[in-house]
C-alpha atoms as a PDB file:
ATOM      1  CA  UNK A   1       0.000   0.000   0.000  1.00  0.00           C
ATOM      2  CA  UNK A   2       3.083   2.315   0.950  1.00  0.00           C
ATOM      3  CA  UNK A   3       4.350   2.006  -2.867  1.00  0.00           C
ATOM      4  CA  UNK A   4       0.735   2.640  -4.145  1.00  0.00           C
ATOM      5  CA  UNK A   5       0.502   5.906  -2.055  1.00  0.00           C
ATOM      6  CA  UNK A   6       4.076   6.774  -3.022  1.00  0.00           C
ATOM      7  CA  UNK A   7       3.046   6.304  -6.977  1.00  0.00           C
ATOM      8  CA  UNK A   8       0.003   8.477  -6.561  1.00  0.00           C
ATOM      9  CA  UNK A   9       2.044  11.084  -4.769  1.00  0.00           C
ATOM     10  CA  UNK A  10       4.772  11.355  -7.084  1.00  0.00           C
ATOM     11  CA  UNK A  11       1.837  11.539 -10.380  1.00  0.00           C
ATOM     12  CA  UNK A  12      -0.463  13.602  -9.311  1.00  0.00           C
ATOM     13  CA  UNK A  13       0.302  15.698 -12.446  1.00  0.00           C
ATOM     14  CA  UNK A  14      -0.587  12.730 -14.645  1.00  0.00           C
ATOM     15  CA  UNK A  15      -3.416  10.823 -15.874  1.00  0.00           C
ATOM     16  CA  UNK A  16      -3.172   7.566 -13.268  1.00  0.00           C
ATOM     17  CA  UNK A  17      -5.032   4.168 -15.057  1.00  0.00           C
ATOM     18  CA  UNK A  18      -5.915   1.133 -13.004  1.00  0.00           C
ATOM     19  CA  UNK A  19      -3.610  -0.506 -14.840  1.00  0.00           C
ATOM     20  CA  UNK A  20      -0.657   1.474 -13.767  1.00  0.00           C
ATOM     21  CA  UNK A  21      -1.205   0.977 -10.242  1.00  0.00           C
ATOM     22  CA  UNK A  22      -1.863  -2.468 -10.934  1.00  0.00           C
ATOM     23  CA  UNK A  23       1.514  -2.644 -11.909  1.00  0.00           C
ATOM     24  CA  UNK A  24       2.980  -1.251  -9.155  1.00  0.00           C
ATOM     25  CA  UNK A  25       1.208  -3.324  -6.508  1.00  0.00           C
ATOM     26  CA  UNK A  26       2.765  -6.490  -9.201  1.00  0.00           C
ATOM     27  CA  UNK A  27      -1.030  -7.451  -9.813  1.00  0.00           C
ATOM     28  CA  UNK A  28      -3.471  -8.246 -12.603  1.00  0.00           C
ATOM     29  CA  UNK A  29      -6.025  -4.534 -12.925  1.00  0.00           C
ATOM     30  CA  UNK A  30      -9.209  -6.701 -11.683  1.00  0.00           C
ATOM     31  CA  UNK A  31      -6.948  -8.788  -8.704  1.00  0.00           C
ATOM     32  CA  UNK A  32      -5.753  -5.083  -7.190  1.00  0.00           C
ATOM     33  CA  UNK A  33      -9.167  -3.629  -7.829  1.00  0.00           C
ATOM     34  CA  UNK A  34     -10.991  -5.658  -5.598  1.00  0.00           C
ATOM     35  CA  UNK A  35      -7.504  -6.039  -2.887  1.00  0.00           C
ATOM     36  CA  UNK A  36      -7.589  -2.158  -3.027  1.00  0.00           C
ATOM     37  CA  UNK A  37     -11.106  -1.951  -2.280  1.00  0.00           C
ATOM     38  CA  UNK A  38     -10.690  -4.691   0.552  1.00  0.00           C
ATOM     39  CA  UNK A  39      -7.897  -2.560   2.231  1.00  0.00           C
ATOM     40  CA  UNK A  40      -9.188   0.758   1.768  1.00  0.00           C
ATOM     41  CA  UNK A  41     -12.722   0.512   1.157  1.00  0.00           C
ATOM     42  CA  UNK A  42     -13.185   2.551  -1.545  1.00  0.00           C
ATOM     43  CA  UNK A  43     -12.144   2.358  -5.231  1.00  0.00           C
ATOM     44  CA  UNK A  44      -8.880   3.207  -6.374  1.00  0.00           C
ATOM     45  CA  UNK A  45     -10.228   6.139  -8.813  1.00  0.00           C
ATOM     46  CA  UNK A  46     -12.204   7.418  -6.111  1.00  0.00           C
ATOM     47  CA  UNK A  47      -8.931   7.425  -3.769  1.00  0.00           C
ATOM     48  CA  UNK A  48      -6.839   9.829  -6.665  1.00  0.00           C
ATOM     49  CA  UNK A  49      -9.664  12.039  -6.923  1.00  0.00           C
ATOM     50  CA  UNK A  50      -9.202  12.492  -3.243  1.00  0.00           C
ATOM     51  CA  UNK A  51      -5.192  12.416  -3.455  1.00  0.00           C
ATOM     52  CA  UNK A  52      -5.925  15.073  -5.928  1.00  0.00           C
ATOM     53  CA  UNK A  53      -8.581  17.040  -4.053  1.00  0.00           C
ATOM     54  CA  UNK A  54      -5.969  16.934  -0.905  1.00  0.00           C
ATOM     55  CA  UNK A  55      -3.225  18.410  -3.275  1.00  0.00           C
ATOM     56  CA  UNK A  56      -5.546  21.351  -4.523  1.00  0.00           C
ATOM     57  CA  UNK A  57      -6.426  22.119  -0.825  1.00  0.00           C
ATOM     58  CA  UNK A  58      -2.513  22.352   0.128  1.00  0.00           C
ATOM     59  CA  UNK A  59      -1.929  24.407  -2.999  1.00  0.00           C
ATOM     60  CA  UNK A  60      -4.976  26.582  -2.209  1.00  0.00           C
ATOM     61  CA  UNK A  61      -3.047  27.411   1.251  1.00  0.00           C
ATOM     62  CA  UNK A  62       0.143  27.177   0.563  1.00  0.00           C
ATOM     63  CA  UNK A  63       0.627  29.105  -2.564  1.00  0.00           C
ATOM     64  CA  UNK A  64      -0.669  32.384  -5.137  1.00  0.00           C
ATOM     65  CA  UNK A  65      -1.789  29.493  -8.432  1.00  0.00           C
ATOM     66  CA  UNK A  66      -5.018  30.774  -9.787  1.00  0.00           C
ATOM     67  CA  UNK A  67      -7.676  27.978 -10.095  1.00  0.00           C
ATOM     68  CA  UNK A  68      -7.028  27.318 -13.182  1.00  0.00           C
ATOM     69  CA  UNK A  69      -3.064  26.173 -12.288  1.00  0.00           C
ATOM     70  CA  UNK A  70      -4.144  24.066  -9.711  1.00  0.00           C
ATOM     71  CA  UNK A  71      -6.756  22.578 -11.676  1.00  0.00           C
ATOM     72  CA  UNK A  72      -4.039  22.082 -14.173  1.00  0.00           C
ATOM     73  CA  UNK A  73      -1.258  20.604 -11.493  1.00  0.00           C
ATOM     74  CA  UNK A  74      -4.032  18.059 -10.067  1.00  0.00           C
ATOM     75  CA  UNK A  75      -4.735  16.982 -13.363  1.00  0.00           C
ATOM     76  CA  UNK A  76      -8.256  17.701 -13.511  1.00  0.00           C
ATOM     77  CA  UNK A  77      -9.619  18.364 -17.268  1.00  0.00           C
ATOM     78  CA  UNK A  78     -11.038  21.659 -16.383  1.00  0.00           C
ATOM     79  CA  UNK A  79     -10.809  24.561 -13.616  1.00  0.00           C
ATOM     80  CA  UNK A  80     -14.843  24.055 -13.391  1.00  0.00           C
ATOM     81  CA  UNK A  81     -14.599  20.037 -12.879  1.00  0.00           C
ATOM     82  CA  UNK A  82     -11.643  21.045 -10.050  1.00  0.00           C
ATOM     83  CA  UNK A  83     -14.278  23.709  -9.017  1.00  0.00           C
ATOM     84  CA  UNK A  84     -16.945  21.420  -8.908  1.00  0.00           C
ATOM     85  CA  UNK A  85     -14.998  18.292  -7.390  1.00  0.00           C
ATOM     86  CA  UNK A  86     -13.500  20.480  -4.444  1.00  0.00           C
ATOM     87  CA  UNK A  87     -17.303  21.751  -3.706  1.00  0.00           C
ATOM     88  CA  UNK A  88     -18.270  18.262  -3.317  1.00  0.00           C
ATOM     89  CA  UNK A  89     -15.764  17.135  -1.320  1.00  0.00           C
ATOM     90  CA  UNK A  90     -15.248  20.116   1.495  1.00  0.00           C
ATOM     91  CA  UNK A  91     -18.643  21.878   0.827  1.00  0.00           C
ATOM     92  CA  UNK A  92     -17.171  24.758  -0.461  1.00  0.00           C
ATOM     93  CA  UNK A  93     -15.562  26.503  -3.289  1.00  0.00           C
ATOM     94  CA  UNK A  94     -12.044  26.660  -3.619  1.00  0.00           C
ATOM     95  CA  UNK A  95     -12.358  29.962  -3.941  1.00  0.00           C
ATOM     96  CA  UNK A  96     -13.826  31.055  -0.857  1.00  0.00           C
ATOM     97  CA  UNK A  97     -11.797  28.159   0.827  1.00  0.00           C
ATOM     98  CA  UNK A  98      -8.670  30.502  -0.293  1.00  0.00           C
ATOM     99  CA  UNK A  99     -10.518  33.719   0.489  1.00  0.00           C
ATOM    100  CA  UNK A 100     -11.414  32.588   4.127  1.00  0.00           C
ATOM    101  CA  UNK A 101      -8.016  31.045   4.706  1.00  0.00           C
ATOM    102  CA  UNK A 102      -9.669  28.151   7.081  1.00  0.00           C
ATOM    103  CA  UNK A 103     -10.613  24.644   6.228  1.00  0.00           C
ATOM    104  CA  UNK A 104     -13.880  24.353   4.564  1.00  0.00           C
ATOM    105  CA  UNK A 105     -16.464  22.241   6.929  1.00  0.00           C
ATOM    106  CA  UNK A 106     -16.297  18.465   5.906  1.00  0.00           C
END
């Protein structure tokens, strides 16, 4: 799990298929699927997004990117896909996350 989390880390910036962290963890895309699921409990797509999400959040903090950068650093295929993602997840806009300079309400 340490080298899967390592992987992610290190590609944020890139598209990240099943099959590549399938290869990583040394199994078949459909054996790590359901292993990842069984450790984690959650999907390994669903697990970048939030890898992603987590980088965005730092970036909004820790750094002047516009929203469009960031969206572009995470990987995400559009600033309004990153805006709509990081809504979801923290339950608000990255936007006012950065205005308010505190940690959205999860």
């Amino acid at each position: 799990m340490r080298k899967i989390m390592q992987f992610v880390e290190a590609n944020l910036h890139a598209d990240i298929r099943l099959k590549d962290l399938a290869d990583v963890a040394n199994l078949s895309p459909f054996h790590f699927s359901r292993a990842f699921r069984k450790s984690t409990g959650e999907p390994p797509h669903r697990f970048v997004r939030g890898c992603r999400l987590e980088k965005a959040k730092q970036l909004l903090i820790e750094s002047d990117a516009s929203l469009a950068e960031i969206s572009l650093i995470c990987n995400f295929s559009s600033q309004s896909s990153f805006t709509r993602a990081f809504t979801r997840a923290f339950g608000a806009p990255p936007g006012t996350f950065r205005k308010d300079g505190k940690k959205p309400p999860r």
